[in-house]
Protein backbone atom coordinates (compact mmCIF):
# COMPACT_ATOMS: atom_id res chain seq x y z
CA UNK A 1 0.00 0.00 0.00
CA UNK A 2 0.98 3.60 -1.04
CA UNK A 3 1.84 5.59 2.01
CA UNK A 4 3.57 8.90 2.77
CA UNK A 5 3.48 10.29 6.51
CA UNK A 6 4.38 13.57 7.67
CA UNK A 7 5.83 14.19 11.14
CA UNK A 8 8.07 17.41 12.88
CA UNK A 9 5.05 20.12 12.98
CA UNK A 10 4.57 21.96 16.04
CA UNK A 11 4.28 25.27 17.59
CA UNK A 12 7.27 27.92 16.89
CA UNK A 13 8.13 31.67 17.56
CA UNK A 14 8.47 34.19 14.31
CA UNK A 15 12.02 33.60 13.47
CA UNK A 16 12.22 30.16 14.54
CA UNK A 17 12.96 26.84 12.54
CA UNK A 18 11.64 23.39 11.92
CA UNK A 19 12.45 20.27 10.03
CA UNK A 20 9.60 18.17 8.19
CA UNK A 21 9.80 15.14 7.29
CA UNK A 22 7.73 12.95 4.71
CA UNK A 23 8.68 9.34 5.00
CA UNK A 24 7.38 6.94 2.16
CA UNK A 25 6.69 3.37 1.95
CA UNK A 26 4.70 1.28 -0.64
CA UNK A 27 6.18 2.08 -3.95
CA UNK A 28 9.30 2.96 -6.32
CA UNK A 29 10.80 5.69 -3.79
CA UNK A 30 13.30 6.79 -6.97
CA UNK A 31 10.68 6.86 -9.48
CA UNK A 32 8.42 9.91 -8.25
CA UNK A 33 8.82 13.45 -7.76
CA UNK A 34 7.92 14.60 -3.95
CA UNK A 35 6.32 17.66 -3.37
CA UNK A 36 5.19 19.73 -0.34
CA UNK A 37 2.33 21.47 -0.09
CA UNK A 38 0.39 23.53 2.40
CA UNK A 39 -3.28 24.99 3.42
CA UNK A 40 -4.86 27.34 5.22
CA UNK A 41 -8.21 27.95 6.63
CA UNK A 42 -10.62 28.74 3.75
CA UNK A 43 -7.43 28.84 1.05
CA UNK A 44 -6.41 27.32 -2.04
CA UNK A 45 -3.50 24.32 -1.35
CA UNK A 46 -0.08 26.17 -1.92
CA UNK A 47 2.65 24.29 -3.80
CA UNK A 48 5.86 25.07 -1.52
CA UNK A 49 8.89 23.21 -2.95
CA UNK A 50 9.63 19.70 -4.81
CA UNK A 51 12.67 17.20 -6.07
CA UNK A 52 12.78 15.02 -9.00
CA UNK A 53 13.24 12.29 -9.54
CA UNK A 54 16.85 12.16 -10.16
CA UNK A 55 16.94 13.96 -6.58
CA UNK A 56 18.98 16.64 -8.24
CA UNK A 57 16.53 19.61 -9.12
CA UNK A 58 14.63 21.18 -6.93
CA UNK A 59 11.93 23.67 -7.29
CA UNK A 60 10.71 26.66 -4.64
CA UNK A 61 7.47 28.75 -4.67
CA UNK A 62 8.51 32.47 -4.23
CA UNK A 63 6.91 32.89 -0.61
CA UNK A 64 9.49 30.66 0.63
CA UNK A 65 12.58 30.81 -1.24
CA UNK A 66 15.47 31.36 0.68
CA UNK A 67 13.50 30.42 3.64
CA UNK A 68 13.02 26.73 3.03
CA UNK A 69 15.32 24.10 1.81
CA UNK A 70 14.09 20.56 0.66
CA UNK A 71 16.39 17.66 0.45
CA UNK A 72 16.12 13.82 0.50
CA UNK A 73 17.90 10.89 1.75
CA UNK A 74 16.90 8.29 -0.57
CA UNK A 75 18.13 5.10 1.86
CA UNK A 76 15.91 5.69 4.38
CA UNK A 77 12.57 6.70 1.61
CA UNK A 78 12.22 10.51 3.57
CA UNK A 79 11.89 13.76 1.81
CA UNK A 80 12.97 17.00 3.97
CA UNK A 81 11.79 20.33 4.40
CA UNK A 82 13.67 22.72 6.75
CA UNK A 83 11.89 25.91 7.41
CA UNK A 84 14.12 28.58 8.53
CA UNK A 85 13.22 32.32 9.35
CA UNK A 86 9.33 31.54 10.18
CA UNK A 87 6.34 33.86 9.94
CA UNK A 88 3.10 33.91 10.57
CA UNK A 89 1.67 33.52 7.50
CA UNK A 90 3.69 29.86 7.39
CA UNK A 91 0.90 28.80 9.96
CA UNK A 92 -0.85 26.27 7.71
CA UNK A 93 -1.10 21.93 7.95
CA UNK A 94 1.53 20.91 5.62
CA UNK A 95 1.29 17.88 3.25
CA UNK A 96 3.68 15.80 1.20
CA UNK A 97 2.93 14.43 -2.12
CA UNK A 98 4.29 11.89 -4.40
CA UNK A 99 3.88 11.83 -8.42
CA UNK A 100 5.66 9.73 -11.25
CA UNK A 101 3.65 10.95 -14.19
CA UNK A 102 6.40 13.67 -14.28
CA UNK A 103 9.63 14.27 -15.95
CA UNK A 104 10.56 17.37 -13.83
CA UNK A 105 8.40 18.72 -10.80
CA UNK A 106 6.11 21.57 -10.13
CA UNK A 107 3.65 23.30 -7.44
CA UNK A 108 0.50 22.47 -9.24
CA UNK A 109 -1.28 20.09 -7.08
CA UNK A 110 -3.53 18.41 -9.65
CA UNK A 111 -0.10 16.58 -10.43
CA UNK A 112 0.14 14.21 -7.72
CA UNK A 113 -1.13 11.32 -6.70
CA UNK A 114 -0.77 10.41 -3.09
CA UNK A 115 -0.21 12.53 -0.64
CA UNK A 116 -0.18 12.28 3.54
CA UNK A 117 -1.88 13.05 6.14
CA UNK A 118 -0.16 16.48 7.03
CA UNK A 119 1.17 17.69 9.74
CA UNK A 120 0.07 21.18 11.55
CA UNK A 121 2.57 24.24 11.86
CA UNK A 122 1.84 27.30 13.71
CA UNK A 123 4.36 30.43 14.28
CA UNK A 124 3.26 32.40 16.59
CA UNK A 125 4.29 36.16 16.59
């Protein structure tokens, strides 16, 4: 069976760090692009960052560039995010997502086929 968990949400001050992590199980690790994604209250699900498959290029949405780094240690089947320099406005659950349609990667949800069961983040001001 298909299955990606999130875990290393929590509560943080403005300014403050954390480290997600998206382990998966259940399929081809090396053959799908992993994506993370969050959502807000009453918003649209916000494409944040995602590797290839190769594990070698990497994509960022604008709100967090700079700010968050994804990376991936393909032995043990876990994806990374580390969130550095938090705000508010990075309060949100935050999901992981796996596709292999995909040559490269993107933000655009529709994309992706499994996902988790996210993992809540709140930075408190």
């Amino acid at each position: 069976e298909v299955q990606l968990v999130e875990s290393g949400g929590g509560l943080v001050q403005a300014g403050g760090s954390l480290r997600l992590s998206c382990a998966a199980s259940g399929f081809t690790f090396d053959g799908y692009n992993i994506g993370w994604f969050r959502q807000a209250p009453g918003k649209e699900r916000e494409g944040l960052s995602c590797i290839e498959k190769n594990r070698r290029s990497t994509w960022y949405a604008d709100s967090v560039k700079g700010r968050f780094t994804i990376s991936s240690d393909n032995a043990r089947n876990t994806v990374y995010l580390q969130m550095n320099s938090l705000k508010p406005e990075d309060t949100a659950v935050y999901y992981c997502a796996a596709d292999r349609t995909y040559s490269y990667c993107s933000g655009v949800r529709e994309r992706y086929d499994y996902w988790g069961q996210g993992t809540q983040v709140t930075v408190s001001s």
